[in-house]
N, C-alpha and C. Protein backbone atom coordinates (compact mmCIF):
# COMPACT_ATOMS: atom_id res chain seq x y z
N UNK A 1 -127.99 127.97 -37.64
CA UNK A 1 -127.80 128.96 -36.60
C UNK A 1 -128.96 129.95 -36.60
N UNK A 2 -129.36 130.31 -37.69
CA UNK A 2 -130.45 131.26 -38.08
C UNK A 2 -132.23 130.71 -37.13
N UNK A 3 -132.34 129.72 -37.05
CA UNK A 3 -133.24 128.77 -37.31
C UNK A 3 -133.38 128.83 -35.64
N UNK A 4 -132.34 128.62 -35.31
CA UNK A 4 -131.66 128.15 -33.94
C UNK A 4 -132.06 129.83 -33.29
N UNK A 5 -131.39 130.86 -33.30
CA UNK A 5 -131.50 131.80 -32.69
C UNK A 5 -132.94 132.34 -33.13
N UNK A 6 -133.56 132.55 -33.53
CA UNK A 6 -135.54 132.25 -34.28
C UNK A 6 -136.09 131.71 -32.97
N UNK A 7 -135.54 130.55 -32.93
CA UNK A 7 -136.47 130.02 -32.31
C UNK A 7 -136.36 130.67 -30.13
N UNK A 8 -135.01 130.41 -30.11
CA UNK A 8 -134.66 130.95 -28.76
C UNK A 8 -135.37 132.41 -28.44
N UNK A 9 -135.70 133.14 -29.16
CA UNK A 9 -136.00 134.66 -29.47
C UNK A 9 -137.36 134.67 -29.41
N UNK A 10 -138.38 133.92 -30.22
CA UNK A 10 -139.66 133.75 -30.12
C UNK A 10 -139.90 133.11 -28.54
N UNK A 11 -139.12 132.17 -27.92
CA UNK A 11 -139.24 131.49 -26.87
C UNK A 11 -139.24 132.25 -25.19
N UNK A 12 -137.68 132.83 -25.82
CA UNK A 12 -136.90 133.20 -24.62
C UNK A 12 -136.93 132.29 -23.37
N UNK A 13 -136.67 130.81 -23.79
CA UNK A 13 -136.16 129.82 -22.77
C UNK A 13 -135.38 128.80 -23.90
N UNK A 14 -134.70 128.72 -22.39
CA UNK A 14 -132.88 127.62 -22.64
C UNK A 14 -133.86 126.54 -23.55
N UNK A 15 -134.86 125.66 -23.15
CA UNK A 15 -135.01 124.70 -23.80
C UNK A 15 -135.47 125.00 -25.63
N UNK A 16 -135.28 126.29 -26.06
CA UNK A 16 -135.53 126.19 -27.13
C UNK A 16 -134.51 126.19 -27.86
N UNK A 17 -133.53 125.88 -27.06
CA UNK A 17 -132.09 125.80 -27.89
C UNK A 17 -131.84 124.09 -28.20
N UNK A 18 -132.61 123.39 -27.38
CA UNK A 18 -132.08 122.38 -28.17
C UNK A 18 -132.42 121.71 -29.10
N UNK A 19 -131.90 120.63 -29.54
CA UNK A 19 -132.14 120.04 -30.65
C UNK A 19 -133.56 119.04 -30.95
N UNK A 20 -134.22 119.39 -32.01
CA UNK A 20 -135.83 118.28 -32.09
C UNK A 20 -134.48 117.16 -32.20
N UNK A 21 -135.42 116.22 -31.73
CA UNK A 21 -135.40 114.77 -32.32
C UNK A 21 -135.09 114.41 -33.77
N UNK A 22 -134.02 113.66 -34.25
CA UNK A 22 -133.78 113.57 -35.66
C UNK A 22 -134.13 112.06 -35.79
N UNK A 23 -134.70 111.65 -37.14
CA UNK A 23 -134.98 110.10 -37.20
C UNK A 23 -133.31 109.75 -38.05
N UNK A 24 -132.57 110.65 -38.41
CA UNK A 24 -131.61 110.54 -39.07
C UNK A 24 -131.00 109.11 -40.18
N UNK A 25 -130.29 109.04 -40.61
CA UNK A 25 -129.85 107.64 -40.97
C UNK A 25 -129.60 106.45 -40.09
N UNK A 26 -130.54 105.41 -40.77
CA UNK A 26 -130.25 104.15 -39.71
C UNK A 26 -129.29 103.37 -40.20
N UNK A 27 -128.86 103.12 -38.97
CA UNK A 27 -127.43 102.41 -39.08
C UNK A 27 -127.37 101.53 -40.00
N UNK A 28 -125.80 101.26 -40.78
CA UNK A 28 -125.91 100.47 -41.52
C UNK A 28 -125.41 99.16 -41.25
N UNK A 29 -126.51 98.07 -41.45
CA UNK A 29 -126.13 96.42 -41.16
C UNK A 29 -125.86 96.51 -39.65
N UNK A 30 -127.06 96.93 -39.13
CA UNK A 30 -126.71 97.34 -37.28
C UNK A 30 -126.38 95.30 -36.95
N UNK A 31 -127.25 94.20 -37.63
CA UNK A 31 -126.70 92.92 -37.07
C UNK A 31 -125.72 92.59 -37.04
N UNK A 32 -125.15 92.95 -38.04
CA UNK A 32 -123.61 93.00 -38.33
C UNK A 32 -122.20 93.52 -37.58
N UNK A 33 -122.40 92.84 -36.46
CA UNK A 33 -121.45 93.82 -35.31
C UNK A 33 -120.09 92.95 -35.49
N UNK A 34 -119.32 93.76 -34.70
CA UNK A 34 -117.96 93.44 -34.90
C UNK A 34 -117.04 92.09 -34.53
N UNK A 35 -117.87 91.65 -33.49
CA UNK A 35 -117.91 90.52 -32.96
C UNK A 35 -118.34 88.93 -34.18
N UNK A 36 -119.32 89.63 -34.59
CA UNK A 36 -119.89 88.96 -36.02
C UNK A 36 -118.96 88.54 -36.65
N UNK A 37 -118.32 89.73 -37.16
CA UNK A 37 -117.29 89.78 -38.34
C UNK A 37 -116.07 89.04 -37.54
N UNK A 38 -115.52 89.07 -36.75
CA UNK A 38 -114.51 88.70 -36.69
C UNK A 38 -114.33 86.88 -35.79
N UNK A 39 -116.15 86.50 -35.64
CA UNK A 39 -116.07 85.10 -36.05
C UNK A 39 -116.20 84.38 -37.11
N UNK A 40 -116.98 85.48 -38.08
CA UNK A 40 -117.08 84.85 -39.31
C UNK A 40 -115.12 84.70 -39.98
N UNK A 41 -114.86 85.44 -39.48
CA UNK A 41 -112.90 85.25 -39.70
C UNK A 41 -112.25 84.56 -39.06
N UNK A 42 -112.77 83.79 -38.20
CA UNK A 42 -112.04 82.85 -37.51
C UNK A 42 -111.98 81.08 -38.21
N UNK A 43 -112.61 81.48 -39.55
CA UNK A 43 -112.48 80.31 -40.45
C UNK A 43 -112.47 80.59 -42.08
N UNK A 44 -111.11 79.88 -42.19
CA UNK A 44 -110.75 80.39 -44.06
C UNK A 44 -111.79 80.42 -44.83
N UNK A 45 -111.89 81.35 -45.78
CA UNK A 45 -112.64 81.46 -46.75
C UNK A 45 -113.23 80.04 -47.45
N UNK A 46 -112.29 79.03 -47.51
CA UNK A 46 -112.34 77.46 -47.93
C UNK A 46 -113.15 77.31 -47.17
N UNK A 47 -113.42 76.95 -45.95
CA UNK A 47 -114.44 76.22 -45.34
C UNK A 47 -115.73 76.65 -45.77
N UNK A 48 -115.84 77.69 -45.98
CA UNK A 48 -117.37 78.40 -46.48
C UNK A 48 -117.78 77.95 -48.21
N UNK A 49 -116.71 77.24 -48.75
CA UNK A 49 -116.22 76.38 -50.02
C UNK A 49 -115.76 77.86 -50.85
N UNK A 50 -115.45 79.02 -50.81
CA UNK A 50 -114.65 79.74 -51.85
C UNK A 50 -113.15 79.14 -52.26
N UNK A 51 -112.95 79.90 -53.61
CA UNK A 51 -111.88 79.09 -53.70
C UNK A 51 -110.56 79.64 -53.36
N UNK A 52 -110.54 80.27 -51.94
CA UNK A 52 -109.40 81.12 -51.87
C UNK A 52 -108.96 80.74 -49.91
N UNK A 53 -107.94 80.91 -49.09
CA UNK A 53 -107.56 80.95 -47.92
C UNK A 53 -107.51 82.15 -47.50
N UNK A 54 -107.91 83.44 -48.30
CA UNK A 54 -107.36 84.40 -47.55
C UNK A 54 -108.40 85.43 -47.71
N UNK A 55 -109.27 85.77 -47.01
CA UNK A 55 -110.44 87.02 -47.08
C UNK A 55 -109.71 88.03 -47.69
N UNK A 56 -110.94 88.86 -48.67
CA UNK A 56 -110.71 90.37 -48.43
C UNK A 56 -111.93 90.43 -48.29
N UNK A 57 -111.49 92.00 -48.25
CA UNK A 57 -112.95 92.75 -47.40
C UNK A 57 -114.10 92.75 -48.21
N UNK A 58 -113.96 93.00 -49.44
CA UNK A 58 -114.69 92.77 -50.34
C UNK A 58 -115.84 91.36 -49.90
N UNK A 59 -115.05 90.09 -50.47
CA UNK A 59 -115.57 88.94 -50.10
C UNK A 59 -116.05 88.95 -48.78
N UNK A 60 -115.38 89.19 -47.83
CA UNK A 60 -115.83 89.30 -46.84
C UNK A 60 -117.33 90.26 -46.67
N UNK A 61 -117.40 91.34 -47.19
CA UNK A 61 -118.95 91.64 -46.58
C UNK A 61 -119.94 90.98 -48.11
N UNK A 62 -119.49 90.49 -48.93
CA UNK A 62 -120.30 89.72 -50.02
C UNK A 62 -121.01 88.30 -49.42
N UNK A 63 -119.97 87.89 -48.89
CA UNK A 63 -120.23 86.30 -47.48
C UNK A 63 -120.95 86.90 -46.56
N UNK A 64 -120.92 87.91 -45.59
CA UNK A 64 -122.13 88.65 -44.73
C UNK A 64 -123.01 88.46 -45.46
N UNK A 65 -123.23 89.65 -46.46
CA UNK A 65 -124.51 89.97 -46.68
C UNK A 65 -124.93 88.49 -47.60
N UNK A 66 -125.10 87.34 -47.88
CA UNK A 66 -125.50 85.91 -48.39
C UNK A 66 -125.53 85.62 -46.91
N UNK A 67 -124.94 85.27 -46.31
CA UNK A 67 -125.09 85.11 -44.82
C UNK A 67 -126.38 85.26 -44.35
N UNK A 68 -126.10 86.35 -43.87
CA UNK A 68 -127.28 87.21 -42.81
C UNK A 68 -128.22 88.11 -43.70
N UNK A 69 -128.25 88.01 -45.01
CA UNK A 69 -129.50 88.79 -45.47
C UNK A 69 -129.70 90.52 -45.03
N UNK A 70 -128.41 90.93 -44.81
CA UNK A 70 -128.15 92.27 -44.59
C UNK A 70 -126.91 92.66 -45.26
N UNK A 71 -127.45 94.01 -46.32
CA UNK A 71 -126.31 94.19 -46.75
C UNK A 71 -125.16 95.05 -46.15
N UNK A 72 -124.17 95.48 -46.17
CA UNK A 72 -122.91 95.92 -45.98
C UNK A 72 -122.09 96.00 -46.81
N UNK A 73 -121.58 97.52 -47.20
CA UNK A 73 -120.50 97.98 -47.74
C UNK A 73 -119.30 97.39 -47.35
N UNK A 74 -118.65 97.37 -47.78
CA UNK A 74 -116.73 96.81 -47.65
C UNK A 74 -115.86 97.61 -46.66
N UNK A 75 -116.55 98.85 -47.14
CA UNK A 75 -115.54 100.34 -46.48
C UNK A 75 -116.17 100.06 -44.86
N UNK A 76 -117.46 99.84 -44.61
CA UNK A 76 -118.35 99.42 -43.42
C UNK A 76 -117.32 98.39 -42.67
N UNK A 77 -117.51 97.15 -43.52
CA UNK A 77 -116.69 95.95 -42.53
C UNK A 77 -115.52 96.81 -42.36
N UNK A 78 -114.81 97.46 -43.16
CA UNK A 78 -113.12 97.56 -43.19
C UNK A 78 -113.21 98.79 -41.45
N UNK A 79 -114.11 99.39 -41.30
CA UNK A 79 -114.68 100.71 -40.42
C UNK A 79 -114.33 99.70 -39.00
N UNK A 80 -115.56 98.85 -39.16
CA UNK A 80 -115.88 98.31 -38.08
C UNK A 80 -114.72 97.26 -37.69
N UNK A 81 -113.63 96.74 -38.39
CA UNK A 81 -112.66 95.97 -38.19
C UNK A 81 -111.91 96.94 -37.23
N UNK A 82 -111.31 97.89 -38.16
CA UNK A 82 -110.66 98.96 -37.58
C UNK A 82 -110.98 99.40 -36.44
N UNK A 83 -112.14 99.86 -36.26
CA UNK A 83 -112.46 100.39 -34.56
C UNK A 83 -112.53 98.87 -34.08
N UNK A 84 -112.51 98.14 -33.79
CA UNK A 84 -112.46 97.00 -32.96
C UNK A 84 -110.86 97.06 -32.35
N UNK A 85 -109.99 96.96 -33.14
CA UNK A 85 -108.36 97.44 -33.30
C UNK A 85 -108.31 98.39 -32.57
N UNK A 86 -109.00 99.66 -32.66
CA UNK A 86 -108.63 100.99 -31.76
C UNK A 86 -108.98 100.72 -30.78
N UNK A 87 -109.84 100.26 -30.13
CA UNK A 87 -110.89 100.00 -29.36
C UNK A 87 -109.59 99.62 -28.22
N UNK A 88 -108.96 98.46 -28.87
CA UNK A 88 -107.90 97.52 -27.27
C UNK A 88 -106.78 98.60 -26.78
N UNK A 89 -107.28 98.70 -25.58
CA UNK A 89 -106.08 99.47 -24.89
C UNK A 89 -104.63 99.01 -24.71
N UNK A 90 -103.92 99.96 -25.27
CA UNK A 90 -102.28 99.29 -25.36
C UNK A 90 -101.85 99.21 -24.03
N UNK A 91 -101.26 98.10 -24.37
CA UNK A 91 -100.24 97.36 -23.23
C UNK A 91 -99.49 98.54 -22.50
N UNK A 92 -99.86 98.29 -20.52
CA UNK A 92 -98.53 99.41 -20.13
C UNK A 92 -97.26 98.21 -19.75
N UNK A 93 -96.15 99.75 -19.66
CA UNK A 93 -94.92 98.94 -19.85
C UNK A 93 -94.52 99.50 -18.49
């Protein structure tokens, strides 16, 4: 705020209120979209030869990232599952 009103004050125009450009954090496993994930789930863990039928999330972004050579957190896939879920508009009645 300090920084912010500094600068408006030295200026005295609107455009010094806004924000520089941030290079901020780049996304994480941006290839990795949701669509991704949830074809890579459209076939049991077995077919990929693990020895299990039933993903977790875990395995699941461990199989991504061997996959696609991008890594991804668990909490990430579990994020991006989830908003895919929020995402569908409920049924009207």
């Amino acid at each position: 705020m300090y920084f912010w009103l500094e600068r408006y004050l030295r200026a005295r125009q609107v455009e010094a209120l806004r924000d520089a450009p941030r290079s901020g954090r780049p996304p994480a496993a941006a290839r990795i979209t949701a669509e991704l994930i949830f074809q890579e789930l459209s076939c049991p863990p077995s077919d990929w030869g693990y020895s299990t039928h039933t993903w977790t999330v875990a395995m699941l972004a461990a199989h991504l990232e061997r996959r696609y050579g991008c890594a991804i957190h668990p909490d990430e896939v579990f994020a991006r599952i989830t908003q895919q879920f929020l995402a569908v508009p409920a049924a009207s009645s």
